[in-house]
PDB file of N, CA and C in Angstrom:
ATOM      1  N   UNK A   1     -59.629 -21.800  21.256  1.00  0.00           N
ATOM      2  CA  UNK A   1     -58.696 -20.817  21.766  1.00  0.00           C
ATOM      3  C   UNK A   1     -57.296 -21.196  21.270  1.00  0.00           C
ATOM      4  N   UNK A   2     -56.837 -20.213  20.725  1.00  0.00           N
ATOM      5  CA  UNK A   2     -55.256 -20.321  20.225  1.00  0.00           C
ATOM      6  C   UNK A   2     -54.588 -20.651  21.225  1.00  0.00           C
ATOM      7  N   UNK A   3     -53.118 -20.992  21.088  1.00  0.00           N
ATOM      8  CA  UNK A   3     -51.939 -21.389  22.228  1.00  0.00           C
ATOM      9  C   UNK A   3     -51.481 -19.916  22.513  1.00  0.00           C
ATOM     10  N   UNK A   4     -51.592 -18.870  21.717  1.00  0.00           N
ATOM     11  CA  UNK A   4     -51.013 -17.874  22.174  1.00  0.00           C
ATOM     12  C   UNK A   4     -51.942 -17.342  22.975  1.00  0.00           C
ATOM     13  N   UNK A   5     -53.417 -17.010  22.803  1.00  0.00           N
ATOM     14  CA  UNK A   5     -54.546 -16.662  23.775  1.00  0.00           C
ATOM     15  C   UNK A   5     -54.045 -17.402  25.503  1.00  0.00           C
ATOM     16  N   UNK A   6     -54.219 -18.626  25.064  1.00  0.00           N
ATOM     17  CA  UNK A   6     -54.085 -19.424  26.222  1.00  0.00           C
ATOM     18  C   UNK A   6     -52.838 -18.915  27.187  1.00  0.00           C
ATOM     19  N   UNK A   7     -51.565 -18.840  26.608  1.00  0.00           N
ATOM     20  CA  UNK A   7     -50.543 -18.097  27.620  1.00  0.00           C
ATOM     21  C   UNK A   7     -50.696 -17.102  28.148  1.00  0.00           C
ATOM     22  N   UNK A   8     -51.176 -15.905  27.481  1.00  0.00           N
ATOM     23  CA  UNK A   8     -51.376 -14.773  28.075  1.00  0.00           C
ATOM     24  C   UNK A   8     -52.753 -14.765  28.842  1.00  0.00           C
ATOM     25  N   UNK A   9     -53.603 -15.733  28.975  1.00  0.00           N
ATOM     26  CA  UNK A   9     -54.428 -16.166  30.095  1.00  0.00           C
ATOM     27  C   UNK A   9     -54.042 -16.557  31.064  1.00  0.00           C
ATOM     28  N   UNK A  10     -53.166 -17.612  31.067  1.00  0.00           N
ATOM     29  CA  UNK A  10     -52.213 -17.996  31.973  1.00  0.00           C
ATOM     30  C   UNK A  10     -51.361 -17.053  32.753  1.00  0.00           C
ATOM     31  N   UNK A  11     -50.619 -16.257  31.846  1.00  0.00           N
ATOM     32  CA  UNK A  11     -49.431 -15.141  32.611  1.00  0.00           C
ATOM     33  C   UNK A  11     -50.134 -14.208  33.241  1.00  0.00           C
ATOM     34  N   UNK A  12     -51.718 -13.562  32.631  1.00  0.00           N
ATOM     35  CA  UNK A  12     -52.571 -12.647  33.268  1.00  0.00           C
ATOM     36  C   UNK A  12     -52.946 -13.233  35.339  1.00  0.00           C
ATOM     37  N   UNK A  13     -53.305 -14.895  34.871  1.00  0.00           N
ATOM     38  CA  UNK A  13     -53.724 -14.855  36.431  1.00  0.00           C
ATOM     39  C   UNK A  13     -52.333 -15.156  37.164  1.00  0.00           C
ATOM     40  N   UNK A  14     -51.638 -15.978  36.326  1.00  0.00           N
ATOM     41  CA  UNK A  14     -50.432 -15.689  37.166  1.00  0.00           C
ATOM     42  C   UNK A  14     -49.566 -14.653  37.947  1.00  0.00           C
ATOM     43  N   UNK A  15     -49.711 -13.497  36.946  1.00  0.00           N
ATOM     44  CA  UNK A  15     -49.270 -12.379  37.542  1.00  0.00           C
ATOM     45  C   UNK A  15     -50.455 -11.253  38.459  1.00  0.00           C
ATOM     46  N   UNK A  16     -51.284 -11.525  38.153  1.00  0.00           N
ATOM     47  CA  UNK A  16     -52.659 -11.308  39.448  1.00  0.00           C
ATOM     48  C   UNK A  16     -52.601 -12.232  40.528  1.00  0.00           C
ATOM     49  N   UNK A  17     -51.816 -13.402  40.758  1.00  0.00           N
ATOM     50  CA  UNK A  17     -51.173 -13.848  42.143  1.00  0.00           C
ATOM     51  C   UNK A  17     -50.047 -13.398  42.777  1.00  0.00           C
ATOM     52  N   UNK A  18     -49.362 -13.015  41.441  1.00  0.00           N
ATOM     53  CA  UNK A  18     -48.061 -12.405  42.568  1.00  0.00           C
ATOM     54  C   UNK A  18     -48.471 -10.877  42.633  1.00  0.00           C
ATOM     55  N   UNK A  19     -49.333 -10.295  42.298  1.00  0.00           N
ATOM     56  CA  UNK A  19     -49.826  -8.415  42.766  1.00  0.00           C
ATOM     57  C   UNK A  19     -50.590  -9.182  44.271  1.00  0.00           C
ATOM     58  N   UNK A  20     -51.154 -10.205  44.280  1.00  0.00           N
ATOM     59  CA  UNK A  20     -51.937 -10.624  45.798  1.00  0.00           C
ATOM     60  C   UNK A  20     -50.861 -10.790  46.863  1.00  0.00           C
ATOM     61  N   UNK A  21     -49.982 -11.567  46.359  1.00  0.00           N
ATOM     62  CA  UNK A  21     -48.783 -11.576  47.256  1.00  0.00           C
ATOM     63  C   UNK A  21     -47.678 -10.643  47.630  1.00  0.00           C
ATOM     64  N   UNK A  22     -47.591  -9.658  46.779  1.00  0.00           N
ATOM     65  CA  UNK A  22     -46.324  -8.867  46.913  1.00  0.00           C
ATOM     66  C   UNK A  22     -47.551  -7.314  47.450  1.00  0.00           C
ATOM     67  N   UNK A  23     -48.916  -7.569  47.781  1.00  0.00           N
ATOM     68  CA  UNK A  23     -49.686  -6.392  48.182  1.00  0.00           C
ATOM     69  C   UNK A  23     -49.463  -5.504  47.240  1.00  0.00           C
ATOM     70  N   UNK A  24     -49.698  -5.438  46.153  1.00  0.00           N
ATOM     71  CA  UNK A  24     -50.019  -4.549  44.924  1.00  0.00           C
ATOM     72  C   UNK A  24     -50.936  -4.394  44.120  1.00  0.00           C
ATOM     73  N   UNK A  25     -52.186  -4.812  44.620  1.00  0.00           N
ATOM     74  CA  UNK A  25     -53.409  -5.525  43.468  1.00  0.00           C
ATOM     75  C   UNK A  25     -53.935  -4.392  43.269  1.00  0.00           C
ATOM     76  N   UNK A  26     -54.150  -3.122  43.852  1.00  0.00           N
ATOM     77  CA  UNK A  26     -55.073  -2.013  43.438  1.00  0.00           C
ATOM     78  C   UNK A  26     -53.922  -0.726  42.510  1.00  0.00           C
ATOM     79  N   UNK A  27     -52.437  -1.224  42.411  1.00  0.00           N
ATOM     80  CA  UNK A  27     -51.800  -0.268  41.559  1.00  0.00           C
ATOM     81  C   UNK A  27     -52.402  -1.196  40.431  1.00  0.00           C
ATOM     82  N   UNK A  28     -52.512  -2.792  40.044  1.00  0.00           N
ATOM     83  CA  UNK A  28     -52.189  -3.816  39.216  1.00  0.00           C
ATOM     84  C   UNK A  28     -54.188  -3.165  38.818  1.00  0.00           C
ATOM     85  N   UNK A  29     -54.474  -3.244  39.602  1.00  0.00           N
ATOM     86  CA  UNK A  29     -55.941  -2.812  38.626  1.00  0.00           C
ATOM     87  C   UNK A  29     -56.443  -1.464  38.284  1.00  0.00           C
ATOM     88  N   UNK A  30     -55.802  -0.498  39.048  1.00  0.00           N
ATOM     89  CA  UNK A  30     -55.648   1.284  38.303  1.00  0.00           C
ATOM     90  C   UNK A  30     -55.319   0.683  37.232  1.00  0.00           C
ATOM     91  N   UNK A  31     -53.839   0.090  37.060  1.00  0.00           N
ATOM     92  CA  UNK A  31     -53.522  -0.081  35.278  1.00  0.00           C
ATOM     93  C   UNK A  31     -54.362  -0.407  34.427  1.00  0.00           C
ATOM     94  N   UNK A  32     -54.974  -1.951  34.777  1.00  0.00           N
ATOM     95  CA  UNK A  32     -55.543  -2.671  33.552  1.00  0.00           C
ATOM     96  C   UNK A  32     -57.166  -1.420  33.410  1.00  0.00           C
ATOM     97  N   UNK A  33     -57.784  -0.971  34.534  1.00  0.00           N
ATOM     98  CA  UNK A  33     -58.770  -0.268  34.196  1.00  0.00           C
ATOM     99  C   UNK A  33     -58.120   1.370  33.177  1.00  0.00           C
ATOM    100  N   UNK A  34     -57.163   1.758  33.510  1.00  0.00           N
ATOM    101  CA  UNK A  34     -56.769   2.770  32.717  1.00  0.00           C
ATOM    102  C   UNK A  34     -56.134   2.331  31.341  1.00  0.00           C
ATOM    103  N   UNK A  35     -55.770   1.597  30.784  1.00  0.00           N
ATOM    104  CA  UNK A  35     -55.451   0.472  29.806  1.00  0.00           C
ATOM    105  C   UNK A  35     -56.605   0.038  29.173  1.00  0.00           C
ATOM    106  N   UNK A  36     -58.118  -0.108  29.908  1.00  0.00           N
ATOM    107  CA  UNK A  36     -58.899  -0.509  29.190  1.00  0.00           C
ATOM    108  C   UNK A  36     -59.552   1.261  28.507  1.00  0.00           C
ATOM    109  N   UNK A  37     -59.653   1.823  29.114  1.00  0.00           N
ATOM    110  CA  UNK A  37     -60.157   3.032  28.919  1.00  0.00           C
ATOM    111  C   UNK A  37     -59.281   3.829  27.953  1.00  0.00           C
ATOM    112  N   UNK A  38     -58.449   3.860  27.738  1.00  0.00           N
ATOM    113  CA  UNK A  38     -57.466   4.708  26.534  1.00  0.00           C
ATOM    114  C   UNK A  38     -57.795   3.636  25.478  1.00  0.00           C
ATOM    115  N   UNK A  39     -57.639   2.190  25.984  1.00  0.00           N
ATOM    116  CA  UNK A  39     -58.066   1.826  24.351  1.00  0.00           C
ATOM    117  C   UNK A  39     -59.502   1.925  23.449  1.00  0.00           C
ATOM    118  N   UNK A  40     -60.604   1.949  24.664  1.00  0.00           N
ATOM    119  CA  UNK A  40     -61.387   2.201  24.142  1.00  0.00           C
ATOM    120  C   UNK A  40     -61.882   3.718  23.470  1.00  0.00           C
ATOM    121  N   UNK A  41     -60.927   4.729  24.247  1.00  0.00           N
ATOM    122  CA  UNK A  41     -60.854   5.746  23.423  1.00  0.00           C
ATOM    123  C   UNK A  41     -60.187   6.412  22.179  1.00  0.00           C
ATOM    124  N   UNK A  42     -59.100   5.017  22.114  1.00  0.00           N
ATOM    125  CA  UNK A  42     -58.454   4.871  20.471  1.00  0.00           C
ATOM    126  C   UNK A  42     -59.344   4.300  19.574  1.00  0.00           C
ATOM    127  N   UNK A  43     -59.426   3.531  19.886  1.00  0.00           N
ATOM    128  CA  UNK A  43     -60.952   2.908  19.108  1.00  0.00           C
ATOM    129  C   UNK A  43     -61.841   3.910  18.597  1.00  0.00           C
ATOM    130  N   UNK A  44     -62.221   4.675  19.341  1.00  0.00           N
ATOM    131  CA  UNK A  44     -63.360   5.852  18.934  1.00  0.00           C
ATOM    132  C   UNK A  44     -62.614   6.567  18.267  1.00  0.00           C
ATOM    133  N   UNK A  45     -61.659   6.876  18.111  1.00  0.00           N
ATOM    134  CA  UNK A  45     -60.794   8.044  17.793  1.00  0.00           C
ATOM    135  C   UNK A  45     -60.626   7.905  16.204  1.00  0.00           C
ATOM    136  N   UNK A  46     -60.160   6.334  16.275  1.00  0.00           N
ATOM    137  CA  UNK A  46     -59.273   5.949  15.178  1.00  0.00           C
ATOM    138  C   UNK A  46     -60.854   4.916  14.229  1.00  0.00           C
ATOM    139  N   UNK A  47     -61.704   5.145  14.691  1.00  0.00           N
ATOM    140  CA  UNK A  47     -62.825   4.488  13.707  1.00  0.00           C
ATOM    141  C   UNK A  47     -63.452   5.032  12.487  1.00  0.00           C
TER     142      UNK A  47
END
């Protein structure tokens, strides 16, 4: 695993502790699930 992989592993759970703490975890996962879904429909798009 690269050093750059590794940070943004890091900043991902890091910042999935502070959506637990500041009570925001289900806006924080609408995103990443709508984020995963447009890209996978660029992907199709753009293949």
């Amino acid at each position: 695993m690269s050093l750059k992989s590794s940070i943004y592993k890091m900043l991902r759970i890091w910042n999935d502790a502070s959506a637990v703490r500041k009570g925001k975890v289900g806006k924080r996962v609408g995103r990443r699930v709508a984020g995963k879904a447009t890209g996978k429909m660029l992907k199709k798009l753009f293949k």
